[in-house]
Each structure stands twice: as C-alpha cells, then as structure tokens.
Protein backbone atom coordinates (compact mmCIF):
# COMPACT_ATOMS: atom_id res chain seq x y z
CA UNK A 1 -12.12 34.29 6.59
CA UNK A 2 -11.08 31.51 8.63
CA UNK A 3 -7.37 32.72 9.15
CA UNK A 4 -8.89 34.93 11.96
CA UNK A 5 -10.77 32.63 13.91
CA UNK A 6 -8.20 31.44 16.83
CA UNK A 7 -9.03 27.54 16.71
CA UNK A 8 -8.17 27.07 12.94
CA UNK A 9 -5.20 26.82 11.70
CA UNK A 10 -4.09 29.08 8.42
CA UNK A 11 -4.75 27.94 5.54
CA UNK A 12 -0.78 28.69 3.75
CA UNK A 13 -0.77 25.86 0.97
CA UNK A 14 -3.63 24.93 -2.06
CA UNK A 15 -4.62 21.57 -0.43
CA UNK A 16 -5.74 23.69 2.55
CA UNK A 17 -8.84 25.02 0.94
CA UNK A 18 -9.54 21.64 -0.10
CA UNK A 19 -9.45 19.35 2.92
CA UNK A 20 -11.20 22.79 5.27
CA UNK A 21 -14.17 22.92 2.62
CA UNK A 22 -14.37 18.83 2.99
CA UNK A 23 -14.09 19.17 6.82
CA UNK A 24 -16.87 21.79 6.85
CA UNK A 25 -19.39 19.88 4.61
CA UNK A 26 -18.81 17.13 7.41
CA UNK A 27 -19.34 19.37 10.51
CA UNK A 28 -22.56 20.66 8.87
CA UNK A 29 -24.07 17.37 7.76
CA UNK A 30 -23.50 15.75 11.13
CA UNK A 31 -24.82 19.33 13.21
CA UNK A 32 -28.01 18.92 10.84
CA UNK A 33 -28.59 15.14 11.68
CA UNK A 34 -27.71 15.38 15.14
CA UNK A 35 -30.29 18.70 15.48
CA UNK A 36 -32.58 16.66 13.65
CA UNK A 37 -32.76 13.70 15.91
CA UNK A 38 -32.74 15.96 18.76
CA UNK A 39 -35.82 17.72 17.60
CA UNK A 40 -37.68 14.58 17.29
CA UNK A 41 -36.71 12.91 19.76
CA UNK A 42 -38.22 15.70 22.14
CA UNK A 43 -41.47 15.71 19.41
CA UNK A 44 -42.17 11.92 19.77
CA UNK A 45 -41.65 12.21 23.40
CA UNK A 46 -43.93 15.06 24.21
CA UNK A 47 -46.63 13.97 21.07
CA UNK A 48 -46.69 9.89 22.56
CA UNK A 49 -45.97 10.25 26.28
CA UNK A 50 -48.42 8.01 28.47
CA UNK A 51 -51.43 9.35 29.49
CA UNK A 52 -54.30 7.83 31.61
CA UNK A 53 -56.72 5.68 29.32
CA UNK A 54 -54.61 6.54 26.24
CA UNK A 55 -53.35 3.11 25.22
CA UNK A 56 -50.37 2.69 22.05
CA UNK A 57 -51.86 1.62 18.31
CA UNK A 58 -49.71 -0.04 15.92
CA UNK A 59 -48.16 1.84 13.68
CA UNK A 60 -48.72 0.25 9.79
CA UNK A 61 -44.93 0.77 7.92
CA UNK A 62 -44.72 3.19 5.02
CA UNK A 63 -43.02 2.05 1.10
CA UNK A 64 -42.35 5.65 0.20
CA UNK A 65 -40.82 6.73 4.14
CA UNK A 66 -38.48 3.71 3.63
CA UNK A 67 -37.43 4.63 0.77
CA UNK A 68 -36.92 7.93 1.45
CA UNK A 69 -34.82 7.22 4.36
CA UNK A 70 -32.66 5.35 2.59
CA UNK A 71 -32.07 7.21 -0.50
CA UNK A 72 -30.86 10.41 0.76
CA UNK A 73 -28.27 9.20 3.22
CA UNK A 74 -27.20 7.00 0.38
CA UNK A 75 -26.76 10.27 -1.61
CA UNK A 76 -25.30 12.31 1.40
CA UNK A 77 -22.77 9.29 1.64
CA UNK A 78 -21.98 8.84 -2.22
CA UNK A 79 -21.16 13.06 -2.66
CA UNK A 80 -18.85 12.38 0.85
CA UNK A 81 -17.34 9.54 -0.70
CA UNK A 82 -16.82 10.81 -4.61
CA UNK A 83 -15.33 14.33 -2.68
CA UNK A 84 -13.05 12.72 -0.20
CA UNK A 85 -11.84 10.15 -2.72
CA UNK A 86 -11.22 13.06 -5.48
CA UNK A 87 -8.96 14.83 -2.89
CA UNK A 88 -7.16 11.97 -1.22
CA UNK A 89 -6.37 11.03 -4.80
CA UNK A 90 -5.41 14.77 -5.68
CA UNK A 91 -3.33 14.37 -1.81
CA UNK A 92 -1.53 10.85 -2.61
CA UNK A 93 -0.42 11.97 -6.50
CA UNK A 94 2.38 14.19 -6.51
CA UNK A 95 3.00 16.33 -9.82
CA UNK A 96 5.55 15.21 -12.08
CA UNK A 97 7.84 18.00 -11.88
CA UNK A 98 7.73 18.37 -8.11
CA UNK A 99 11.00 18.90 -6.53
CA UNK A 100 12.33 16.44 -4.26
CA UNK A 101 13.42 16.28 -1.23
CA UNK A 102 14.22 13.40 1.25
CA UNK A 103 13.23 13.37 4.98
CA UNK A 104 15.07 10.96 7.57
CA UNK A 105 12.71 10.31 11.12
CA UNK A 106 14.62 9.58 14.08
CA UNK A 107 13.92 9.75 17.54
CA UNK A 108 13.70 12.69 18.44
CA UNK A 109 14.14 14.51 14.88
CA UNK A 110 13.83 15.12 11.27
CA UNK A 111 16.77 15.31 9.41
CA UNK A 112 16.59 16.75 5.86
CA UNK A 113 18.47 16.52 2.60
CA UNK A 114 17.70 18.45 -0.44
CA UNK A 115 18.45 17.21 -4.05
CA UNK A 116 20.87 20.46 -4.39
CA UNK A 117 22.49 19.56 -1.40
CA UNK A 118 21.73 21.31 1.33
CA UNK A 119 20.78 19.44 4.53
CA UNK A 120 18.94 20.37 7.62
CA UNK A 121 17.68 19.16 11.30
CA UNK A 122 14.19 19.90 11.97
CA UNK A 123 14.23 23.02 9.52
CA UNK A 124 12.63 22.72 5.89
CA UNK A 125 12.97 25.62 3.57
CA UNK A 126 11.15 25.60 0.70
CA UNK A 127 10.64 28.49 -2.31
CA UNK A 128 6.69 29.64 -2.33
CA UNK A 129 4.54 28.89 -5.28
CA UNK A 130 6.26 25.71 -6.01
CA UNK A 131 5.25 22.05 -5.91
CA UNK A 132 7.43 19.84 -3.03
CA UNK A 133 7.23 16.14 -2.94
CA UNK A 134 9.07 14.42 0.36
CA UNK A 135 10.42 11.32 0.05
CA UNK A 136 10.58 10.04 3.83
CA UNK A 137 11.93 7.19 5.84
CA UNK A 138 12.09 6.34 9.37
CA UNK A 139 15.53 4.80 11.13
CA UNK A 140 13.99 3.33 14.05
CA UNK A 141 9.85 3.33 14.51
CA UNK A 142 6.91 5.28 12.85
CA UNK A 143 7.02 8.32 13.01
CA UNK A 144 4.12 11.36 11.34
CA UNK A 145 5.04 14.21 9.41
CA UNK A 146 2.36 16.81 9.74
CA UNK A 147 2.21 20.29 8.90
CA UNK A 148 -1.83 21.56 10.15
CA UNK A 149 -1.65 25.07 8.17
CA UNK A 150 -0.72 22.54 5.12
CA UNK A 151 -3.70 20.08 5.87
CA UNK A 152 -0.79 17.45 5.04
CA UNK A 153 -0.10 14.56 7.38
CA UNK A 154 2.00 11.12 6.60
CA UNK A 155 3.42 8.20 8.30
CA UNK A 156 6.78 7.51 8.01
CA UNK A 157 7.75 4.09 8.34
CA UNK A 158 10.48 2.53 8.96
CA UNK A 159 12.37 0.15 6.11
CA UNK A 160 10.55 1.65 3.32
CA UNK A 161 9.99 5.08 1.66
CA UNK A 162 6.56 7.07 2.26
CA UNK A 163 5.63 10.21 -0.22
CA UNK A 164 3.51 13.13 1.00
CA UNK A 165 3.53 16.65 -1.40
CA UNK A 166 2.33 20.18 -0.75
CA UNK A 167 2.70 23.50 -2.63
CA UNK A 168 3.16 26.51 -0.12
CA UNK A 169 1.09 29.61 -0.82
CA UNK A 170 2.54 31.96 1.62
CA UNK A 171 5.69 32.91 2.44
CA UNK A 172 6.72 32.37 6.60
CA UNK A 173 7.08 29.83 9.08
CA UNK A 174 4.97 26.90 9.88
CA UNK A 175 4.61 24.41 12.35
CA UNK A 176 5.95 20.93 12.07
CA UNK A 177 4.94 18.00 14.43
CA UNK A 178 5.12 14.29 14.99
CA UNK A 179 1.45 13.45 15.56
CA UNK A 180 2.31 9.86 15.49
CA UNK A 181 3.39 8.75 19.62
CA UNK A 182 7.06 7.85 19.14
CA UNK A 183 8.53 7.64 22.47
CA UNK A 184 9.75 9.35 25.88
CA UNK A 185 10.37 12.70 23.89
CA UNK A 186 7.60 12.86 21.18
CA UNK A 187 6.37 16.33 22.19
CA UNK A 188 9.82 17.30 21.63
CA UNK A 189 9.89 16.67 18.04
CA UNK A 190 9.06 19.32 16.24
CA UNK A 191 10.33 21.78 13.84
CA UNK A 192 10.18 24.49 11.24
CA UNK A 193 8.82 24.66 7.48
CA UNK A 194 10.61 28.17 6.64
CA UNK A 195 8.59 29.27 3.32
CA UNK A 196 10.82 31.46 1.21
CA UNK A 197 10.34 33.83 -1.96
CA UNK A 198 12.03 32.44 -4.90
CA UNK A 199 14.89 34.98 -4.72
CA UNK A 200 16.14 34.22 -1.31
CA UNK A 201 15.80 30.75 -1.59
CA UNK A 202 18.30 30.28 -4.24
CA UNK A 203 20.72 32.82 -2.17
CA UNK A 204 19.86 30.06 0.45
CA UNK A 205 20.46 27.08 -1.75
CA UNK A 206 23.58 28.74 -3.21
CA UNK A 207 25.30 28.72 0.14
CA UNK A 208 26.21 24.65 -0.23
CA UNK A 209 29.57 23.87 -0.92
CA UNK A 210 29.02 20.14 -0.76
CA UNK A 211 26.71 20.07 -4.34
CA UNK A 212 24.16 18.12 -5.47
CA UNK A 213 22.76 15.04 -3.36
CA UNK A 214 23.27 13.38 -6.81
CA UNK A 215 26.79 13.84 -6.57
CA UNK A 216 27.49 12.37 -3.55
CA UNK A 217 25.70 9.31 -4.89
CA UNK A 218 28.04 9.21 -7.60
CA UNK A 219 30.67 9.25 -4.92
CA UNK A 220 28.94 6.28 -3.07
CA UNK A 221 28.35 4.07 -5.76
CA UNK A 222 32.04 4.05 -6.99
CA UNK A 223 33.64 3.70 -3.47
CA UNK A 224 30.93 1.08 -2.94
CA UNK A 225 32.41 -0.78 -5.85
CA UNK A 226 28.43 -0.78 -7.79
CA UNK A 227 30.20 0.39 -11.25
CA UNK A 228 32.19 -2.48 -11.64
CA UNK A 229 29.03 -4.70 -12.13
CA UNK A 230 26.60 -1.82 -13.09
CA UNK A 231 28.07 -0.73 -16.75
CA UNK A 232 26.32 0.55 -19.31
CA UNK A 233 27.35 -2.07 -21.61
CA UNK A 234 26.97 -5.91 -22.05
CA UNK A 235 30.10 -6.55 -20.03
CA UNK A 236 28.41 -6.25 -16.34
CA UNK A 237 27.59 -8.78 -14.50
CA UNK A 238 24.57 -6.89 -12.63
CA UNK A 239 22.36 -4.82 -14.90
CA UNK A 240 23.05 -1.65 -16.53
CA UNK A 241 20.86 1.50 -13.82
CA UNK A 242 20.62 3.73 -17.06
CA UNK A 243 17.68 4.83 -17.58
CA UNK A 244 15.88 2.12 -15.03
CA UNK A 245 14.31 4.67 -12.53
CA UNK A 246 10.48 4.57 -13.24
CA UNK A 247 10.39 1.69 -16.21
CA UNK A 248 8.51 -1.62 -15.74
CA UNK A 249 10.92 -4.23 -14.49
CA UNK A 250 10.69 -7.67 -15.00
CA UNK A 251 12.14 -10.45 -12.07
CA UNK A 252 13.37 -14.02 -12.40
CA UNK A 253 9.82 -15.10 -10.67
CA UNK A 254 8.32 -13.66 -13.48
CA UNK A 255 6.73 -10.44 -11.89
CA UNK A 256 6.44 -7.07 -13.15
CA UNK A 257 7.52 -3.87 -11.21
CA UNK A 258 7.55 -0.18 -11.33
CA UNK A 259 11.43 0.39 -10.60
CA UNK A 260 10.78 3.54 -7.88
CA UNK A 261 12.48 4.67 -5.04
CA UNK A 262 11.12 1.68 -2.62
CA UNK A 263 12.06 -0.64 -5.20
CA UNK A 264 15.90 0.96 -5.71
CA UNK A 265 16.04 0.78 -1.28
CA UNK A 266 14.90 -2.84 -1.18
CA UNK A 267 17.26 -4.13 -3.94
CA UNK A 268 20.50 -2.15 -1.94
CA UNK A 269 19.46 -3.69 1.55
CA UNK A 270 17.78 -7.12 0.06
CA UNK A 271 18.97 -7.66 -3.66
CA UNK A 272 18.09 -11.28 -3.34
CA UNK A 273 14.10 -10.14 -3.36
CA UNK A 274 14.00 -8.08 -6.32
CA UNK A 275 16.50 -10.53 -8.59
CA UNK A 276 16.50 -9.41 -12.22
CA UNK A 277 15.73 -12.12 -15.11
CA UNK A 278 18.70 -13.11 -16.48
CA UNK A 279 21.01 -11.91 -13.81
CA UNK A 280 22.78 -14.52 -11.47
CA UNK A 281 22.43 -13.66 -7.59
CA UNK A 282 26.25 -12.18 -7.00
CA UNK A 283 25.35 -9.11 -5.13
CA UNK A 284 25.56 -8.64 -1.70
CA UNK A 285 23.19 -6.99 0.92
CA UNK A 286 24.02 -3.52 1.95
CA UNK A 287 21.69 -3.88 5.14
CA UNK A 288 23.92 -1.97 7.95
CA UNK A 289 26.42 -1.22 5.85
CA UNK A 290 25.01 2.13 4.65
CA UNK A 291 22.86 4.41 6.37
CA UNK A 292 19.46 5.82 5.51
CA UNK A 293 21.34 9.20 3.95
CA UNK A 294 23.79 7.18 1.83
CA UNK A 295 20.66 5.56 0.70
CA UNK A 296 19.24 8.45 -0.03
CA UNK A 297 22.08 9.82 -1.75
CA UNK A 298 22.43 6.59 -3.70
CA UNK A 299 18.93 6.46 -5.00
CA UNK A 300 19.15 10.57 -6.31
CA UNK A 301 22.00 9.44 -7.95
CA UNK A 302 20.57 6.14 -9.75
CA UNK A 303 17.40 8.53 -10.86
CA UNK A 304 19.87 10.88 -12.16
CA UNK A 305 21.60 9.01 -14.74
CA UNK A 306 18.24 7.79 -15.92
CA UNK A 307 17.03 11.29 -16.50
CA UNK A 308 20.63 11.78 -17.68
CA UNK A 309 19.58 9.13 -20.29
CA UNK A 310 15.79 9.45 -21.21
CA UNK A 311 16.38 8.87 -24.46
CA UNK A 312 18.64 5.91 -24.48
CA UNK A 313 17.25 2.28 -25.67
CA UNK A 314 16.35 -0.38 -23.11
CA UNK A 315 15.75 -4.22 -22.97
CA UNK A 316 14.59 -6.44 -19.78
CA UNK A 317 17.50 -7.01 -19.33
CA UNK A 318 18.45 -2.92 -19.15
CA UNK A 319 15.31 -2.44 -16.56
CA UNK A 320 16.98 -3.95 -13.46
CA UNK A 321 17.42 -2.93 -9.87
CA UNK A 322 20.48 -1.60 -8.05
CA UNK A 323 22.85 -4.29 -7.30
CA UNK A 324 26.15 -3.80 -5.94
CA UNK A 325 29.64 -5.00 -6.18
CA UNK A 326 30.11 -8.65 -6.35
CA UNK A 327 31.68 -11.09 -4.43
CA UNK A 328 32.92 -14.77 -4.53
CA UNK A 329 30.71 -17.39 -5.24
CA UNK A 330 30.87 -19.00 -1.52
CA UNK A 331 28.98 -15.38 -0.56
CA UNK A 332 26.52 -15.34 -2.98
CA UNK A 333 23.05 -13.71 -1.85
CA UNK A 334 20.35 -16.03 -2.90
C-alpha cells in the first residue's frame, strides 16, 4: 500500500514492515495528542474567556482525573517502549547463519569485500531471500551506512568493527547513503545495493579468480610470520587461534571476553591490551603495518580455522587472541 505513495520509501527487506508499522503507531499517537490539545485549548478558551462581572472560582483538584492522566500515557509509553525495544533487539541480533560480508568507509566511499572473495566500491550485491550481516569499519572518521527501503541505518566508526544485518525481499537496486556528515564530499558518497536472484548471484560470485577472503588470510598470516608463534600445539609461544573465534577468553588481568571480531582487530593493532593468561607479552603491534582489508582478511581467516575445528578440545590457555610473530626481547610490547 505504501510502495505507491511518493514520500515513502519501498519497503524491499522484512525489517521494513517492522520499523514503518512502529513509525506509524508514533505519527498517530502524537496527531491524536496534538488534535487533542488543540481542541481544548480552543474549548477552555472560548468556555472561560473574561466577561464583564464574571469573576474566576477555584477549581478543587480531582483523585480519579490524576490518576487517569497518568496511567494511560504511562501505558501509551510502556507498549512504545516494549515495541521499539523488541525490534531494536530483533535490528541489533544478527542470525547465526547470516553471511558475512565486510564493509571499509573512507572518504568519499565504501569499499566492499565478500567472504567468497569478490570485492566492490560502492556496489553491494547480495542474493534475495537471504540473511546478510556487515561487518564495517571506518579508515578515517564516522561514517553511516543506510539503506531507507531497508529501514537499516549504522555508524561506522573508526578503530573498531560495527554490525548492522538485513534480509532483502525483492530483487533490484537500492539506494545507499552516508547520512552521517563526513566531509567536503559527503553528498557524494553514495552507492548501490544490487539485489540478485539466487541463480545469478552465484554466476556473479563465480566470476572471482582471487578465492575466498579466507584464503588470502591464510596468505597474510604466514607472510606476516603469525604461524610461527600461533601452532596448534604446545610448542608456540603465542596461543594456539583454533577454534578461539566466539569462546570466552580469559586475560592476565583476570577478565573474561567473548573472542569476536573487535576483539581479533584490537589484539592485531594493540596485543598488549588483550594479553592472554599465561602468555608472555612477545608480540608486536601491527598498527600501520596492515591495512583495514588485510585486517579483514586476517580475521575471516582466524574464524575459519575455528569453524574448521568446532569440534576440537580447548583450555584457557587454547582461547587466546591473535598475536603475531615475535620479536627480541628489547621490543617486547608490554
């Protein structure tokens, strides 16, 4: 119904339903309040205006007219706040067997890497009828990556990973902005989301010769030197990534984290922050050394080998973060 009607935009994924009937509820409410004040605000005008001889009596106050204009904006805001929290939640959660793809911000563009290889510049295609979860980053300042006929909108920040998921309805081509002000040319950056049936989109994704962003982490983290501390068995001198990606991690302060993709990124560019228990501080930052796609291509790979090995045993000491190769003693990263 709304698809027609030239000020809103179409609805082409399954949050869009959502976050319109949400929007709508809102637009309603606050047209019936604002009406309603209206209306007596011209009543109590015209029924007490001053009149010769006619002076004002004092009005006593009323238990049950308290009470009743209390409770029901307390229930008008409870049902807002139990429906926008149920779909912010449903918005921030992306399902488990989403596929992945990373997003890279820079002024003035968004530059795209899929986990089959394939990369792109301010193009996303995706297969219809399929659940998509971007994993984004920003190389110099915040940037926003909104789609409207998606109702899906994130920051992306700099120095960290943000997560934002959708699952496209309708085959075409959709709008993508910046809606967050990012310099001289933010108007500029913009882009495409093409939406593909599933048949052309593997004859798309079959075009790569480079393969799988995986791979090319592989590549990294042996030219890097990582596998010389990172082995899978006791002999390593950093921990062993097997397995790691998404198990509780404990550090030498004693805390204990979720090892995700923020905490893989943090322990390449600041390894000293995220120290493993048990593990002696030999690895050196990365921080300039590798950019936000080797990163990228470092952290597919590190989640790889731990689906590789779901089923493998591990200790504390086999939950670490990504450490690199080490170096002398006189360069240790404390």
């Amino acid at each position: 119904m709304l698809n027609n009607f030239p000020l809103w935009p179409e609805q082409a994924s399954t949050l869009a339903h959502r976050v319109d009937a949400l929007y709508i509820f809102l637009l309603v409410v606050g047209g019936m309040m604002a009406v309603l004040i209206f209306v007596l605000l011209i009543y109590f005008a015209a029924r007490f205006r001053h009149r010769p001889g006619v002076r004002a009596e004092q009005i006593e106050g009323s238990n049950a007219l308290e009470i009743t204009w209390s409770v029901i904006p307390f229930c008008v805001f409870m049902v807002i706040f139990i429906w926008s929290s149920a779909l912010y939640f449903k918005e921030r959660t992306p399902p488990a067997d989403s596929s992945e793809i990373y997003v890279v911000a820079k002024q003035w563009m968004w530059k795209v890497e899929h986990a089959e290889g394939q990369r792109e510049i301010n193009e996303l295609h995706v297969p219809v009828d399929r659940d998509i979860k971007l994993i984004m980053t920003s190389q110099d300042v915040i940037h926003s990556f909104f789609i409207p006929a998606f109702r899906i909108k994130q920051d992306v920040l700099p120095g960290r990973y943000s997560v934002e998921w959708f699952h496209a309805t309708k085959p075409g081509v959709y709008h993508l902005f910046c809606s967050q002000y990012c310099g001289t040319q933010h108007s500029g950056m913009v882009g495409s989301i093409v939406v593909m049936e599933p048949a052309q989109y593997e004859a798309w994704v079959s075009g790569n010769p480079s393969g799988p962003l995986s791979a090319s982490g592989e590549k990294e983290f042996a030219e890097l030197g990582c596998s010389s501390c990172h082995r899978s068995d006791v002999q390593g001198r950093g921990p062993n990534l097997q397995g790691v990606f998404g198990k509780p991690v404990q550090l030498e302060d004693g805390r204990i984290v979720t090892a995700d993709e923020n905490y893989l990124r943090e322990c390449i560019l600041d390894p000293g922050s995220r120290r493993v228990k048990g593990y002696q501080p030999i690895m050196p930052t990365f921080q300039g050394l590798v950019t936000d796609e080797q990163i990228n291509e470092l952290v597919a790979y590190i989640k790889s080998i731990g689906a590789n090995q779901s089923g493998a045993k591990t200790t504390a000491r086999a939950a670490p973060p990504f450490t690199g190769k080490a170096q002398p003693s006189g360069n240790q990263v404390q």
